[in-house]
PDB file of N, CA and C in Angstrom:
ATOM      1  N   UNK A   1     113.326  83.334  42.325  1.00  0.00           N
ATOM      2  CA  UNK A   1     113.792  81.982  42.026  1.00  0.00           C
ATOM      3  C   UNK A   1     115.313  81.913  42.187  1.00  0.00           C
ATOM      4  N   UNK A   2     115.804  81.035  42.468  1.00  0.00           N
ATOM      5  CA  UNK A   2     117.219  80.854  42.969  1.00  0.00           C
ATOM      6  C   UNK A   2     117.749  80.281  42.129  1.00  0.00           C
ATOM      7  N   UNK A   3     119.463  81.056  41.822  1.00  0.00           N
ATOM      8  CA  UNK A   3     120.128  80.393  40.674  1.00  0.00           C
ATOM      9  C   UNK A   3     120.268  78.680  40.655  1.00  0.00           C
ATOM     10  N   UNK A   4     120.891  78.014  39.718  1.00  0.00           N
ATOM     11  CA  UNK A   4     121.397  76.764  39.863  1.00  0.00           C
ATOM     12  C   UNK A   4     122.645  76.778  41.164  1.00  0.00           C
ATOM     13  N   UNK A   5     123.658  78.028  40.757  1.00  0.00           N
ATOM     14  CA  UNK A   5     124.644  78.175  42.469  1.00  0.00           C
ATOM     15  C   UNK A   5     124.294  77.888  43.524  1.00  0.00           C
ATOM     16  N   UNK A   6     123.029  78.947  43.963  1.00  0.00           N
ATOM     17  CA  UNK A   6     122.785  79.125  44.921  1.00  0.00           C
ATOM     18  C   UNK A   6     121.928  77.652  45.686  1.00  0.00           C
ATOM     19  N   UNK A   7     121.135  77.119  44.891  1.00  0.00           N
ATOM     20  CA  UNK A   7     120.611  75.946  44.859  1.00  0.00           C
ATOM     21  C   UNK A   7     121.821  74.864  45.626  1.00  0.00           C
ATOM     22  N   UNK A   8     122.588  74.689  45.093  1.00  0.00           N
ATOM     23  CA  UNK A   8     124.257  73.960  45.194  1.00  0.00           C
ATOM     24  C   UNK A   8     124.557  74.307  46.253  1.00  0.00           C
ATOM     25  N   UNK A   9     124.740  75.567  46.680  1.00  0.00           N
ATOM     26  CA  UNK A   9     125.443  76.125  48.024  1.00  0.00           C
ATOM     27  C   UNK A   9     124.637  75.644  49.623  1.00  0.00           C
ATOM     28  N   UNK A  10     123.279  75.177  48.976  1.00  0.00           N
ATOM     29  CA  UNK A  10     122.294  74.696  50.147  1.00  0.00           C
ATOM     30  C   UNK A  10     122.608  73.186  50.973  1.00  0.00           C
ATOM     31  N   UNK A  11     123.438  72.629  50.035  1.00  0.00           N
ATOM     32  CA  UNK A  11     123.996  71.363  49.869  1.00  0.00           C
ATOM     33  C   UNK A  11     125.720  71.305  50.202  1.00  0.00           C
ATOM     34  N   UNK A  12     126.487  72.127  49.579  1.00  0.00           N
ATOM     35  CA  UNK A  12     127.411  72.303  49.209  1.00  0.00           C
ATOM     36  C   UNK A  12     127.568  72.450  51.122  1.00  0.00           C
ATOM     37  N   UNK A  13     127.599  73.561  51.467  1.00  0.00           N
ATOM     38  CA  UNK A  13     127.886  74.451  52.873  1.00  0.00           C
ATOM     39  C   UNK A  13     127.663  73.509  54.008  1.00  0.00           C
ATOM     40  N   UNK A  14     126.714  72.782  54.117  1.00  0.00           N
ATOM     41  CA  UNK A  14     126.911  71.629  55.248  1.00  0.00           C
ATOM     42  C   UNK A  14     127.966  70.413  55.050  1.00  0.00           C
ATOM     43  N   UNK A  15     128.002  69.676  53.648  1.00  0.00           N
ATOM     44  CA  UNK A  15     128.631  68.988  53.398  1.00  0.00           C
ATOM     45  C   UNK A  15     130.408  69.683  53.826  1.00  0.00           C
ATOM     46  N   UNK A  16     130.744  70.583  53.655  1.00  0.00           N
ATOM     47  CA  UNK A  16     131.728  71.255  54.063  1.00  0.00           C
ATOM     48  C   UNK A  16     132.037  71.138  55.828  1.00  0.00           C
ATOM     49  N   UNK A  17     130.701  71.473  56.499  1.00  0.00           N
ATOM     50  CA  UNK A  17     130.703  71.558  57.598  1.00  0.00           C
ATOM     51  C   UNK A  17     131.142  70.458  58.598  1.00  0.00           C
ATOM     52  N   UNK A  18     130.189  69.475  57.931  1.00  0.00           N
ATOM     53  CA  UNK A  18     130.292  68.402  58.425  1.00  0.00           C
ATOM     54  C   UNK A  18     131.668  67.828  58.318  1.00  0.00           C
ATOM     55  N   UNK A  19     132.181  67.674  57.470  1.00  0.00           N
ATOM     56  CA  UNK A  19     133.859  67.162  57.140  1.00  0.00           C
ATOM     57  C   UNK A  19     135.080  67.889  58.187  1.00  0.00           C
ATOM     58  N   UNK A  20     134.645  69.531  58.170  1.00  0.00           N
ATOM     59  CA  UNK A  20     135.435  70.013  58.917  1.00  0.00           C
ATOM     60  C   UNK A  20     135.266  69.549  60.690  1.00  0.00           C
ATOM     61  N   UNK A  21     134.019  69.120  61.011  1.00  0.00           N
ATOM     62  CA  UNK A  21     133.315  69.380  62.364  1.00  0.00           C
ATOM     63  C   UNK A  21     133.583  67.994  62.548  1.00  0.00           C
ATOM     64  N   UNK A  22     133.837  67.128  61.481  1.00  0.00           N
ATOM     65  CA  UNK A  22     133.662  65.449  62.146  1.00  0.00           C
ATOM     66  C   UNK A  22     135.868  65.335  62.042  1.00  0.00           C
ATOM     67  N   UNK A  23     136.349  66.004  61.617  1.00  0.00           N
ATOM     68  CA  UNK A  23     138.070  66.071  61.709  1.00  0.00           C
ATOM     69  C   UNK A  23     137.833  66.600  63.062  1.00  0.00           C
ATOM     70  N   UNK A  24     137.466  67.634  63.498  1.00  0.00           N
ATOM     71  CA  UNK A  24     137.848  68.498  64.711  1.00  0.00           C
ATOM     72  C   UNK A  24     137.313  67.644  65.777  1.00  0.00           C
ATOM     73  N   UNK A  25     136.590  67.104  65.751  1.00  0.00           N
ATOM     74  CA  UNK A  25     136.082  66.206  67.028  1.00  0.00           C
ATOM     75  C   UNK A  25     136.601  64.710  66.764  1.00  0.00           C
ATOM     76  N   UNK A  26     136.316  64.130  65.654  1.00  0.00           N
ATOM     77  CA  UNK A  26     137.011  62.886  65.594  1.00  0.00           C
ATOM     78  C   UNK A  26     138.542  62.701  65.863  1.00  0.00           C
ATOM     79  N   UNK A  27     139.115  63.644  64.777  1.00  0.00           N
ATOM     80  CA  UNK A  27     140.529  63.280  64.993  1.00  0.00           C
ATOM     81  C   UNK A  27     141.238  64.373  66.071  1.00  0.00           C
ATOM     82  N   UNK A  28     140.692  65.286  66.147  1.00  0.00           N
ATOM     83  CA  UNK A  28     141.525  66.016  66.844  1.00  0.00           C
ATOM     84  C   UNK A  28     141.026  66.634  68.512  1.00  0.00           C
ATOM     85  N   UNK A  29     139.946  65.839  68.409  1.00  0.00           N
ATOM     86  CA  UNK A  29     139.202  65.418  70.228  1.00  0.00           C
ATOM     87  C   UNK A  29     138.946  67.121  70.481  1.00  0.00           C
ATOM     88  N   UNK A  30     138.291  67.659  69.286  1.00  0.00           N
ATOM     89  CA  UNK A  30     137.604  69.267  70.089  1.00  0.00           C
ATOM     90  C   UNK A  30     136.322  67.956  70.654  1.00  0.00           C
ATOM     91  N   UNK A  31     135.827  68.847  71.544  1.00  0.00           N
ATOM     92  CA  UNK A  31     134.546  68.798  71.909  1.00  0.00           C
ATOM     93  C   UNK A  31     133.816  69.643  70.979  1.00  0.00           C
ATOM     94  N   UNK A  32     132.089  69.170  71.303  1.00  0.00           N
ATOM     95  CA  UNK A  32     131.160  69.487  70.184  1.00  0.00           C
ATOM     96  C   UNK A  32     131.237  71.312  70.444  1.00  0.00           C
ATOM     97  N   UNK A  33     131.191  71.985  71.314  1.00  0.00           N
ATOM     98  CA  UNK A  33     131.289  72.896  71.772  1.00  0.00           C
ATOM     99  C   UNK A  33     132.013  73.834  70.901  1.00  0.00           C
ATOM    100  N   UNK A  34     133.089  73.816  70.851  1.00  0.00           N
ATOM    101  CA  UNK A  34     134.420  74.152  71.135  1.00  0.00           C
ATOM    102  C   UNK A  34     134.365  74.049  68.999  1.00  0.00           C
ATOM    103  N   UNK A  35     133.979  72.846  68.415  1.00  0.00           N
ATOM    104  CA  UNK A  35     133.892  72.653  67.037  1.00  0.00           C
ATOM    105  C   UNK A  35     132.743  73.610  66.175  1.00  0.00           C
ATOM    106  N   UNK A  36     131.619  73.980  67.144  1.00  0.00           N
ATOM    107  CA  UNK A  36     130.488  74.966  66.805  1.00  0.00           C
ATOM    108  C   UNK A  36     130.817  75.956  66.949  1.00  0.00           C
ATOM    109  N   UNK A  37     131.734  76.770  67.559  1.00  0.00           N
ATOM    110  CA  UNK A  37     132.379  77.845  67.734  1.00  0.00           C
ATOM    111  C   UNK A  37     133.207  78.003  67.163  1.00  0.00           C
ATOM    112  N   UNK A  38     134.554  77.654  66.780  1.00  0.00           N
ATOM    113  CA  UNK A  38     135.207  77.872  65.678  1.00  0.00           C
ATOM    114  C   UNK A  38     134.523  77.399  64.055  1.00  0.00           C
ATOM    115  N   UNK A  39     132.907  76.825  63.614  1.00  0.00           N
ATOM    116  CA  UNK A  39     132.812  77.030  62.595  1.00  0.00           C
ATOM    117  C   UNK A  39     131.883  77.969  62.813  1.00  0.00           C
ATOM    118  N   UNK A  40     131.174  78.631  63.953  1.00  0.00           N
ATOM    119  CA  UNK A  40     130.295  80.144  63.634  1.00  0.00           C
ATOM    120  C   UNK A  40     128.982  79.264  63.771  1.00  0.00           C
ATOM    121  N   UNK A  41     128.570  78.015  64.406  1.00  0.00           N
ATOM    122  CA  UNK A  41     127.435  77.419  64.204  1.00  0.00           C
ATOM    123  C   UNK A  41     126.675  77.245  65.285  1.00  0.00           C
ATOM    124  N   UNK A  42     125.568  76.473  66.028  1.00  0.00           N
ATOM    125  CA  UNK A  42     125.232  75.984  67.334  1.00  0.00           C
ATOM    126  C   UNK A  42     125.454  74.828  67.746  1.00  0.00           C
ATOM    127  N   UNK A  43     126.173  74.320  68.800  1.00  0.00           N
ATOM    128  CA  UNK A  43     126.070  72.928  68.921  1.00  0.00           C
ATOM    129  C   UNK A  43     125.318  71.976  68.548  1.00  0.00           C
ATOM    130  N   UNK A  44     124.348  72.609  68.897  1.00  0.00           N
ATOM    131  CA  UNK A  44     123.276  71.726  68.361  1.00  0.00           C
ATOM    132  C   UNK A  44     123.552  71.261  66.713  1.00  0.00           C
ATOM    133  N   UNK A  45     123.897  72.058  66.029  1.00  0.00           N
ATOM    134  CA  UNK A  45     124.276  71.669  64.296  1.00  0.00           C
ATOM    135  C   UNK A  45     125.341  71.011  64.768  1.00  0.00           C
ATOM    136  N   UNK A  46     126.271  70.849  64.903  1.00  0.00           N
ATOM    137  CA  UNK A  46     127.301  70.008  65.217  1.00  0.00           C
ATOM    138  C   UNK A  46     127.085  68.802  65.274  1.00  0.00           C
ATOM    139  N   UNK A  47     126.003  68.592  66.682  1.00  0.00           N
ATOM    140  CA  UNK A  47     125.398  67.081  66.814  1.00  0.00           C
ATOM    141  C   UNK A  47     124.585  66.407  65.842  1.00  0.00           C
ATOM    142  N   UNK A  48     123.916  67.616  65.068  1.00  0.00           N
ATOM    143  CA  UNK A  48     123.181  67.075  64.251  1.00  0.00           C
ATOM    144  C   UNK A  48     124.009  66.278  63.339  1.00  0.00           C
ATOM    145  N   UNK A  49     125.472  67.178  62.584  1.00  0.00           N
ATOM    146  CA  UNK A  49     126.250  66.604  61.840  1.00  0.00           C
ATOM    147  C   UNK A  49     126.664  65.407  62.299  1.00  0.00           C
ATOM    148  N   UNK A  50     127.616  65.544  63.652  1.00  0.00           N
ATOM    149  CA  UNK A  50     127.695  64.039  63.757  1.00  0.00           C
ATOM    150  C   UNK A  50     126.522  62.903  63.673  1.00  0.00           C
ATOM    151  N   UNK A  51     126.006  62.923  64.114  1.00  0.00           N
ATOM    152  CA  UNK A  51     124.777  61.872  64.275  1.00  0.00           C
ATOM    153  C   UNK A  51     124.337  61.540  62.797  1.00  0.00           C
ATOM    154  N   UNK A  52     124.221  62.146  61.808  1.00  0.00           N
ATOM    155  CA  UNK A  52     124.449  61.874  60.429  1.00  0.00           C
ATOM    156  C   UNK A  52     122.816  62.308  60.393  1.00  0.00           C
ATOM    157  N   UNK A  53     122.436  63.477  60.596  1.00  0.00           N
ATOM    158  CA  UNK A  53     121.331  63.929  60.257  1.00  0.00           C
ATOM    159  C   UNK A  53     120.895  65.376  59.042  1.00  0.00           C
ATOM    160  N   UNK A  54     121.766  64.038  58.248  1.00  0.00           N
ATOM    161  CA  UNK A  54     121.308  65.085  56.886  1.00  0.00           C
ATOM    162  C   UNK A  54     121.139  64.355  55.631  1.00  0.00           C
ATOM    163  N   UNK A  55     120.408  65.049  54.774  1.00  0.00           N
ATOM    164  CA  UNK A  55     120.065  64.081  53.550  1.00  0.00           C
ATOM    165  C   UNK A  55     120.905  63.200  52.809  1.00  0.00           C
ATOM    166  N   UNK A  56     120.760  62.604  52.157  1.00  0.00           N
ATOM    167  CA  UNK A  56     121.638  61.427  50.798  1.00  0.00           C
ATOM    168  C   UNK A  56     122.459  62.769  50.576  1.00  0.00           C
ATOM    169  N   UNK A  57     122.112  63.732  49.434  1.00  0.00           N
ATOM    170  CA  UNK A  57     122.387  64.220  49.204  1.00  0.00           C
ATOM    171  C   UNK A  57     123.597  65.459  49.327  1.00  0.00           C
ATOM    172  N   UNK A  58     123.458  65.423  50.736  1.00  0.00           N
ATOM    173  CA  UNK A  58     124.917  66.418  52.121  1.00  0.00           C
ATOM    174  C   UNK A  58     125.861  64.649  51.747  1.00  0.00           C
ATOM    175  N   UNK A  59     125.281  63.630  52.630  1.00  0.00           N
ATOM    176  CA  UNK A  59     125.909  62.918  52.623  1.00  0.00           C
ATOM    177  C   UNK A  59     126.600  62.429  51.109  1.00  0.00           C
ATOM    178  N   UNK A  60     126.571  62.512  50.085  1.00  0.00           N
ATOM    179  CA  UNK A  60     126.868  62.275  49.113  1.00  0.00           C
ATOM    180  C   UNK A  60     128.450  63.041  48.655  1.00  0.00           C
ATOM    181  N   UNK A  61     127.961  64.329  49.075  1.00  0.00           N
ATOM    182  CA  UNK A  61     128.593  65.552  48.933  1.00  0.00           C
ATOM    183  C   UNK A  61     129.764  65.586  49.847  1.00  0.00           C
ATOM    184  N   UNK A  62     129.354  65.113  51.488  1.00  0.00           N
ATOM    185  CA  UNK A  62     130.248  65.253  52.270  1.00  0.00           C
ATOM    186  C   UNK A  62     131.835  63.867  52.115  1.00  0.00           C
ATOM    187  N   UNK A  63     131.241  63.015  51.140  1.00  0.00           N
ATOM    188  CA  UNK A  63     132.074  61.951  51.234  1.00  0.00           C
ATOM    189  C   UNK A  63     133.369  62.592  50.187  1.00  0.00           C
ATOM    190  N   UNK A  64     132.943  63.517  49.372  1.00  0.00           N
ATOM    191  CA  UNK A  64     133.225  63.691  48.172  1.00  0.00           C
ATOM    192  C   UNK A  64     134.256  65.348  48.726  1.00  0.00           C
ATOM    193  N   UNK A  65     134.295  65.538  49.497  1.00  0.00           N
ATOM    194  CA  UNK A  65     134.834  66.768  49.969  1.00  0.00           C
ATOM    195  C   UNK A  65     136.146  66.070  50.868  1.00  0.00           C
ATOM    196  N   UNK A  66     135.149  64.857  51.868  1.00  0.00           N
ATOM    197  CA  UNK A  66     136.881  63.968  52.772  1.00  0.00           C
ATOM    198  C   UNK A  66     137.635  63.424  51.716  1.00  0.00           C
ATOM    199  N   UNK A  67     137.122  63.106  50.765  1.00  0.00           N
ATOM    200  CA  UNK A  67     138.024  62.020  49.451  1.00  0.00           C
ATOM    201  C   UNK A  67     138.709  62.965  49.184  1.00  0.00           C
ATOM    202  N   UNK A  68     138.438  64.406  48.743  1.00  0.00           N
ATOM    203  CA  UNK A  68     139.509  65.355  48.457  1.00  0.00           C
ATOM    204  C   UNK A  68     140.193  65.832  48.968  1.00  0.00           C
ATOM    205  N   UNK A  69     139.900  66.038  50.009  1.00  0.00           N
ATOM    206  CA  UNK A  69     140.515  67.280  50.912  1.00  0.00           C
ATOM    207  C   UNK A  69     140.183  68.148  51.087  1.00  0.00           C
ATOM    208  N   UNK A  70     139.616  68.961  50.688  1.00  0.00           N
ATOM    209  CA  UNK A  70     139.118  70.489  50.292  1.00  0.00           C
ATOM    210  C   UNK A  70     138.685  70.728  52.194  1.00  0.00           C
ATOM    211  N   UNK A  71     138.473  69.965  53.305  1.00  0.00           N
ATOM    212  CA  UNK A  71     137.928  70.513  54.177  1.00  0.00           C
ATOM    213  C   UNK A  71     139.514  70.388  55.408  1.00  0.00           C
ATOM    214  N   UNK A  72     140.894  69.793  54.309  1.00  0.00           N
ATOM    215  CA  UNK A  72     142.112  69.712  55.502  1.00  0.00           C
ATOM    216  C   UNK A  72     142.038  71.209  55.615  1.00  0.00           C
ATOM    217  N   UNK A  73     142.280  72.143  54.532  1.00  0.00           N
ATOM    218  CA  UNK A  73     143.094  73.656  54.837  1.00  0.00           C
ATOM    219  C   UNK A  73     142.093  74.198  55.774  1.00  0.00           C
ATOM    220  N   UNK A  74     140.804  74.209  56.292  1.00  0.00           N
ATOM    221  CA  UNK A  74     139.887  74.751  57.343  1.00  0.00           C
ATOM    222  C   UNK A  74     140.260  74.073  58.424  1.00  0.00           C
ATOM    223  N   UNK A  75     140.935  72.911  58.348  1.00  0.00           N
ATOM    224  CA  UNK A  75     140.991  72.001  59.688  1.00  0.00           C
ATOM    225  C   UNK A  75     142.141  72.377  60.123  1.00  0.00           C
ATOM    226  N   UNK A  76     143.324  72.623  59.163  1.00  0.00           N
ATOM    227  CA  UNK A  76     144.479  73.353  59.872  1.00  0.00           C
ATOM    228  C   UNK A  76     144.537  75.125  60.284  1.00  0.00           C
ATOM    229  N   UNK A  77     143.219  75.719  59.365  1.00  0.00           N
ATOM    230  CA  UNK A  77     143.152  76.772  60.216  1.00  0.00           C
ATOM    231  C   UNK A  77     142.591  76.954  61.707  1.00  0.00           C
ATOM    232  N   UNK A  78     141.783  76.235  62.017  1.00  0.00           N
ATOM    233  CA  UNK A  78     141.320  75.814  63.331  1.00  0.00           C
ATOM    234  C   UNK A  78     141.923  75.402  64.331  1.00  0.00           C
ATOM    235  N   UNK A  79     143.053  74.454  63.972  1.00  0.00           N
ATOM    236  CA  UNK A  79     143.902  73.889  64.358  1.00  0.00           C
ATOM    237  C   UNK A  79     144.927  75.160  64.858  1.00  0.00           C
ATOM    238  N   UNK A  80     145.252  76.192  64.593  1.00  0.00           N
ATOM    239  CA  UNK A  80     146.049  76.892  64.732  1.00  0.00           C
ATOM    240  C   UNK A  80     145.288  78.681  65.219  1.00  0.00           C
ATOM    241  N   UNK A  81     144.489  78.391  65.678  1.00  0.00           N
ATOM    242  CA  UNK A  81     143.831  79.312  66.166  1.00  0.00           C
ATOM    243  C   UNK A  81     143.209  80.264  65.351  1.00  0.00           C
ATOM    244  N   UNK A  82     142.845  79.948  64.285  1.00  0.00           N
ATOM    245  CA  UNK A  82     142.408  80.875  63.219  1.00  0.00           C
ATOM    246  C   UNK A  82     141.013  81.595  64.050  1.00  0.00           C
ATOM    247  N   UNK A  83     140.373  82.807  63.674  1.00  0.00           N
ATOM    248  CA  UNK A  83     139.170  83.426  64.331  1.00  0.00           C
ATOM    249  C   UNK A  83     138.114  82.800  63.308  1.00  0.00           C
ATOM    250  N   UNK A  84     136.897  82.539  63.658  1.00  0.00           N
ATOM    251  CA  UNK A  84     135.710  82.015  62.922  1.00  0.00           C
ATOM    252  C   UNK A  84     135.657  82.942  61.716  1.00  0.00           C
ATOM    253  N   UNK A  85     135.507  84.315  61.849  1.00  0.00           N
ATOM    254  CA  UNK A  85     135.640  84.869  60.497  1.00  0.00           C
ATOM    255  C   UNK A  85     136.579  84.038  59.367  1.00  0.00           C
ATOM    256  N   UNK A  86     137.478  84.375  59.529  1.00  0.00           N
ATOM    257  CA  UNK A  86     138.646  83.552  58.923  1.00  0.00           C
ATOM    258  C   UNK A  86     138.178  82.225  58.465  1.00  0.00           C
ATOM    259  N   UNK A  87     137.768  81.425  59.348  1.00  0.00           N
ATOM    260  CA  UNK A  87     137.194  80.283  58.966  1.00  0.00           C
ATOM    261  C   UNK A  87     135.991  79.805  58.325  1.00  0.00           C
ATOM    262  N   UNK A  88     134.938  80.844  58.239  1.00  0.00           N
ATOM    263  CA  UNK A  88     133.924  81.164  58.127  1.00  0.00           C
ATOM    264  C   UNK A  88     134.187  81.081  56.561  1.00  0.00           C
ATOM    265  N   UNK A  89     135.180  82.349  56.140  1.00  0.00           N
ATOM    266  CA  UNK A  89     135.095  82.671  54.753  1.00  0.00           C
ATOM    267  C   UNK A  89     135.551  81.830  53.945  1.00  0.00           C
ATOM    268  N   UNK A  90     136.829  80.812  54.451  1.00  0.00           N
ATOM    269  CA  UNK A  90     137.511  79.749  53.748  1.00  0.00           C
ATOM    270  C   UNK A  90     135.777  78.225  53.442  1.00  0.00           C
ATOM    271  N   UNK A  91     135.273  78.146  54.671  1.00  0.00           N
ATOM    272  CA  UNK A  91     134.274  77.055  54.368  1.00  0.00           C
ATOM    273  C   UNK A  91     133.250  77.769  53.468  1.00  0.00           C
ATOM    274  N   UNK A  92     132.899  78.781  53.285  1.00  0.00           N
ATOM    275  CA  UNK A  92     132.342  79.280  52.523  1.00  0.00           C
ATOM    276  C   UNK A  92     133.160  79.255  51.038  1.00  0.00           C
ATOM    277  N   UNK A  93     133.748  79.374  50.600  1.00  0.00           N
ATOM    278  CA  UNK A  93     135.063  79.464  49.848  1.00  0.00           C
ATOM    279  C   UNK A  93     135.029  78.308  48.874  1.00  0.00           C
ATOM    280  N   UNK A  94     134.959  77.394  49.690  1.00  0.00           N
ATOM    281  CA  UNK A  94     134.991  75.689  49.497  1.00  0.00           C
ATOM    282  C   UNK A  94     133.932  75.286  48.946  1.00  0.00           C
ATOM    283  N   UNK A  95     132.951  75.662  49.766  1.00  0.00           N
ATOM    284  CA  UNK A  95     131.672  74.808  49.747  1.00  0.00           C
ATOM    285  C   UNK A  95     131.037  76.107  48.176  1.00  0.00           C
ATOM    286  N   UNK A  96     131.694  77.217  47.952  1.00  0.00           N
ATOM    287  CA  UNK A  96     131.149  77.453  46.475  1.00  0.00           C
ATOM    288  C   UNK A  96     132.379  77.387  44.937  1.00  0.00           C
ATOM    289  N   UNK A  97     133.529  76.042  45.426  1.00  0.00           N
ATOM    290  CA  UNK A  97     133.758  75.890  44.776  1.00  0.00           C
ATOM    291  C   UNK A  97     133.440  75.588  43.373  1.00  0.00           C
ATOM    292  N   UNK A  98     134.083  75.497  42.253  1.00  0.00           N
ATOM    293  CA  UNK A  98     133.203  75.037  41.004  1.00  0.00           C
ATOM    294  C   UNK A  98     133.511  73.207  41.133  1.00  0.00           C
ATOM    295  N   UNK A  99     134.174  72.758  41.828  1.00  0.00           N
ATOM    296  CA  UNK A  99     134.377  71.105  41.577  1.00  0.00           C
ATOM    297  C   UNK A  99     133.384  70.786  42.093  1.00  0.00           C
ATOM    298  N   UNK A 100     132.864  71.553  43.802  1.00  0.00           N
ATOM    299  CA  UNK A 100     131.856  71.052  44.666  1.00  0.00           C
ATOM    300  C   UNK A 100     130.715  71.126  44.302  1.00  0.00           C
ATOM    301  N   UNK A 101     130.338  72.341  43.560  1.00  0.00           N
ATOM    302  CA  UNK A 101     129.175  73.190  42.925  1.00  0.00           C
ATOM    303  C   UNK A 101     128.600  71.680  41.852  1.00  0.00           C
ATOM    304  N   UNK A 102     129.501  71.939  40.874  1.00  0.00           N
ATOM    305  CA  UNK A 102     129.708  70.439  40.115  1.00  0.00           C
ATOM    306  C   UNK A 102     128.996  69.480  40.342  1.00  0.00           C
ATOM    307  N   UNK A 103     129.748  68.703  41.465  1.00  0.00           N
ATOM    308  CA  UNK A 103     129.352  67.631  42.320  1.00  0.00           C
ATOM    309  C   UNK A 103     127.567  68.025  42.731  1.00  0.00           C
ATOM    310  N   UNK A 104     127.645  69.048  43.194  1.00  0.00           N
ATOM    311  CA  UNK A 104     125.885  68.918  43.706  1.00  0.00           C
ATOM    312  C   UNK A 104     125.013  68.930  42.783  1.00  0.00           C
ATOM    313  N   UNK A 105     125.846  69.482  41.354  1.00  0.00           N
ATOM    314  CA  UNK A 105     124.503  69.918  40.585  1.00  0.00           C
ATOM    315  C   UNK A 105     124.196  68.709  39.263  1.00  0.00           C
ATOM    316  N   UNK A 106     125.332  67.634  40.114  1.00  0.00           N
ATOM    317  CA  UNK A 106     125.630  66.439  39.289  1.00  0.00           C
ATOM    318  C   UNK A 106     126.382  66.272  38.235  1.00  0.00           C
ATOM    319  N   UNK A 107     127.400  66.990  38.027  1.00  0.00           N
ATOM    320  CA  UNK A 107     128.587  67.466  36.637  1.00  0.00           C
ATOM    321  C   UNK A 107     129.352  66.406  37.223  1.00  0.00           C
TER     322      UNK A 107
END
């Protein structure tokens, strides 16, 4: 059985994704390509993100991550050539924050 965390992190980790993946292509014109590769993902997840193919729930989460910020410091590591590891561990980082964690588990 899976903690209450880990539960959160199922939610938490796309909502992250998506914020970082819709800056890198929206504002900063990566291609979908190019945005799946520096977050460690498949294009295909990318498109999915854009296209808004994920539950209330991501979406809930993901609004609540752009309102903060929590997904600029991944966008300026990207931005500056950071390696996916690197980036990998910061969206991971984020997305098991305790504010975000919070947020999913409804605190």
């Amino acid at each position: 059985m899976l903690a209450d965390c880990e539960k959160a992190i199922k939610f938490t980790l796309p909502a992250v994704r998506i914020a970082v993946a819709s800056a890198l292509v929206g504002e900063h014109k990566f291609r979908q390509a190019e945005a799946a590769r520096v977050l460690g993902v498949a294009q295909a997840e990318v498109s999915k993100y854009l296209n808004g193919r994920y539950s209330a729930r991501v979406r809930r989460l993901r609004i609540g991550v752009e309102r903060s910020g929590i997904h600029k410091h991944i966008v300026r590591l990207a931005l500056s050539g950071r390696g996916t590891a690197v980036i990998s561990k910061n969206v991971e980082e984020a997305a098991s924050s305790a504010r975000l964690v919070g947020m999913a588990m409804g605190n």
